[in-house]
C-alpha atoms as a PDB file:
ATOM      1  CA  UNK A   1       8.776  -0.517  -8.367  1.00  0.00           C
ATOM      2  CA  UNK A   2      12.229  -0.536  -9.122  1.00  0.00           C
ATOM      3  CA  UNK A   3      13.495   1.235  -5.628  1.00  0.00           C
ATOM      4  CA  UNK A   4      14.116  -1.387  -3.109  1.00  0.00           C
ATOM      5  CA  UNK A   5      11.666  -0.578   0.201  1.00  0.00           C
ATOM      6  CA  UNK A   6      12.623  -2.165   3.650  1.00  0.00           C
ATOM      7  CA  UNK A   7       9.460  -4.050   5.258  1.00  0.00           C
ATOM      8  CA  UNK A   8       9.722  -1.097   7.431  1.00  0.00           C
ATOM      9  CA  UNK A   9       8.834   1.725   5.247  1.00  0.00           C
ATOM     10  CA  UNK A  10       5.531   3.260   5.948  1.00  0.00           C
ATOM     11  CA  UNK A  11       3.373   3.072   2.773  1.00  0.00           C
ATOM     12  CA  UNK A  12       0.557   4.608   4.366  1.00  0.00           C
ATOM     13  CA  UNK A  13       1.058   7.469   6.251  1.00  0.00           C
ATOM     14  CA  UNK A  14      -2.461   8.214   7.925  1.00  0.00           C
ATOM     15  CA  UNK A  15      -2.544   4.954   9.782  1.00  0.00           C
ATOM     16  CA  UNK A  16       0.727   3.989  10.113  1.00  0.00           C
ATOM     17  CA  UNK A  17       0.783   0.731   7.771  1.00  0.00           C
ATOM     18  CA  UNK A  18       4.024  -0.559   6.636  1.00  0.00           C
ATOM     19  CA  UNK A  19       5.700  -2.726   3.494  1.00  0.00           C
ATOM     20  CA  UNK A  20       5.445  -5.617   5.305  1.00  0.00           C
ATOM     21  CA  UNK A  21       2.465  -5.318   6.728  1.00  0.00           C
ATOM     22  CA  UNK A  22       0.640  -4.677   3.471  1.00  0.00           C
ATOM     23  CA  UNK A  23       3.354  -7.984   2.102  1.00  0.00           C
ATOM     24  CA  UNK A  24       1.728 -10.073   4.649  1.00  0.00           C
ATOM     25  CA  UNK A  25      -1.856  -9.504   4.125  1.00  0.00           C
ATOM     26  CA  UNK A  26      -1.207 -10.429   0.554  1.00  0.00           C
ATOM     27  CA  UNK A  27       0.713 -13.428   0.829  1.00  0.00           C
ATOM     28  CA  UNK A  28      -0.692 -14.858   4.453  1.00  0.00           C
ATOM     29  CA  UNK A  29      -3.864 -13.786   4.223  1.00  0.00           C
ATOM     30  CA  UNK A  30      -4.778 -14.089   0.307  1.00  0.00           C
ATOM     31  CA  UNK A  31      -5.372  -9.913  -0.440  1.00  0.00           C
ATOM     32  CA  UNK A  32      -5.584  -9.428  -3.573  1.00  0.00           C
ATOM     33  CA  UNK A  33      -7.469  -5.772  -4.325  1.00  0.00           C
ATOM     34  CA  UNK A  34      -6.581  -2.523  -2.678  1.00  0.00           C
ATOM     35  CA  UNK A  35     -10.218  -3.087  -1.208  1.00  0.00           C
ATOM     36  CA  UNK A  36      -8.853  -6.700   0.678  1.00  0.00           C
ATOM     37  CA  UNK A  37      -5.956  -4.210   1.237  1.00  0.00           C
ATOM     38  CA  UNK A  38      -7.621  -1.862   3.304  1.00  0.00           C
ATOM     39  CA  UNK A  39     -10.212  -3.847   5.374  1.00  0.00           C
ATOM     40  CA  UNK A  40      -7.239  -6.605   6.347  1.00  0.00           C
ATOM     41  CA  UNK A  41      -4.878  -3.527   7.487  1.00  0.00           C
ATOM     42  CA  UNK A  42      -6.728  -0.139   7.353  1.00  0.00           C
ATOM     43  CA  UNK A  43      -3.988   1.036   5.054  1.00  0.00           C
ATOM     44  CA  UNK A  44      -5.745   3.462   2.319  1.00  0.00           C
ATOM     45  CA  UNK A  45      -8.877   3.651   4.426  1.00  0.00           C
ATOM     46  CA  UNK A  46      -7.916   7.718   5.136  1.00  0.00           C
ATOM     47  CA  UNK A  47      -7.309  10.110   2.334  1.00  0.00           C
ATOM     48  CA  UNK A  48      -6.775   7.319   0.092  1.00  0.00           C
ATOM     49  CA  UNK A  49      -3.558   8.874  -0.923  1.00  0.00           C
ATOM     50  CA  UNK A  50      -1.287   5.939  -0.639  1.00  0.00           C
ATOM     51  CA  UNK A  51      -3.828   3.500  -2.843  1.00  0.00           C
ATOM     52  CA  UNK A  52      -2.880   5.271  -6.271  1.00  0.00           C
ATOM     53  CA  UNK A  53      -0.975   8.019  -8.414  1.00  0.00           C
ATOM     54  CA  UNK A  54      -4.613   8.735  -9.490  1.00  0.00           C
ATOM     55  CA  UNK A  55      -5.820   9.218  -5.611  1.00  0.00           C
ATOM     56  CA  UNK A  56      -3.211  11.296  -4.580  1.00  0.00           C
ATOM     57  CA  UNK A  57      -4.141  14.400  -4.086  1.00  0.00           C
ATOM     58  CA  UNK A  58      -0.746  15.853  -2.293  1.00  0.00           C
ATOM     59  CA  UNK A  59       1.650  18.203  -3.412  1.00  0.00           C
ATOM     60  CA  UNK A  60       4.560  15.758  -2.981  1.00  0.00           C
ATOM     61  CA  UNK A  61       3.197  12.660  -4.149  1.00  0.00           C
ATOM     62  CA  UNK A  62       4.232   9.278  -2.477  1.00  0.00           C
ATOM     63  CA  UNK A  63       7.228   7.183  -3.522  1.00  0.00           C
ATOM     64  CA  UNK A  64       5.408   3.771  -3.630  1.00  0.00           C
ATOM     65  CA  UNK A  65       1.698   3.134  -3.862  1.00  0.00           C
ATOM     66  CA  UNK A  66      -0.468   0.502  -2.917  1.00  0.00           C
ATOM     67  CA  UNK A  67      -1.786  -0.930  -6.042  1.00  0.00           C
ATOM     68  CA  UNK A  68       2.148  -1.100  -7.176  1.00  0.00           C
ATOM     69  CA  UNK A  69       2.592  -3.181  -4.313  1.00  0.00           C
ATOM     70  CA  UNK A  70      -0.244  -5.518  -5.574  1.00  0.00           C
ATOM     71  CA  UNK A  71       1.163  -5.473  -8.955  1.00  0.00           C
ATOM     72  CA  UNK A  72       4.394  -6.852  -8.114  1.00  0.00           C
ATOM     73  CA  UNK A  73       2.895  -9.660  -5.980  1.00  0.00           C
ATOM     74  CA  UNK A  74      -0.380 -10.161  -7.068  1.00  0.00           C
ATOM     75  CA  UNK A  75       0.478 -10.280 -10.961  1.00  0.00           C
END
């Protein structure tokens, strides 16, 4: 993840779920799989696009993914 992201950016596009939304379930509310992920914020619950490279099915494929997001703060 070496692009910085505002808190704003919208991670996943289906439902609307931002950076820091997806920041705070992880570090206020102890998420720590893209599974804790989606039931805390609905985020990846869709077409699952936005939870990994592997997932994403589109033609252009999304600049930041969900279990990056975990890997930076989750270890």
């Amino acid at each position: 993840m070496a692009k910085k992201f505002p808190h704003s950016y919208e991670v996943c596009k289906c439902k609307h779920v931002t950076l820091g939304e997806i920041i705070h379930a992880i570090k206020e509310r102890d998420a720590t799989t893209v599974e804790d992920i989606v039931q805390l914020t609905d985020a990846g619950s869709s077409c699952k696009c936005c939870q990994c490279p592997e997932k994403d099915i589109g033609s252009e494929k999304m600049e930041l993914y969900i279990t990056q997001i975990l890997n930076k703060f989750v270890g």
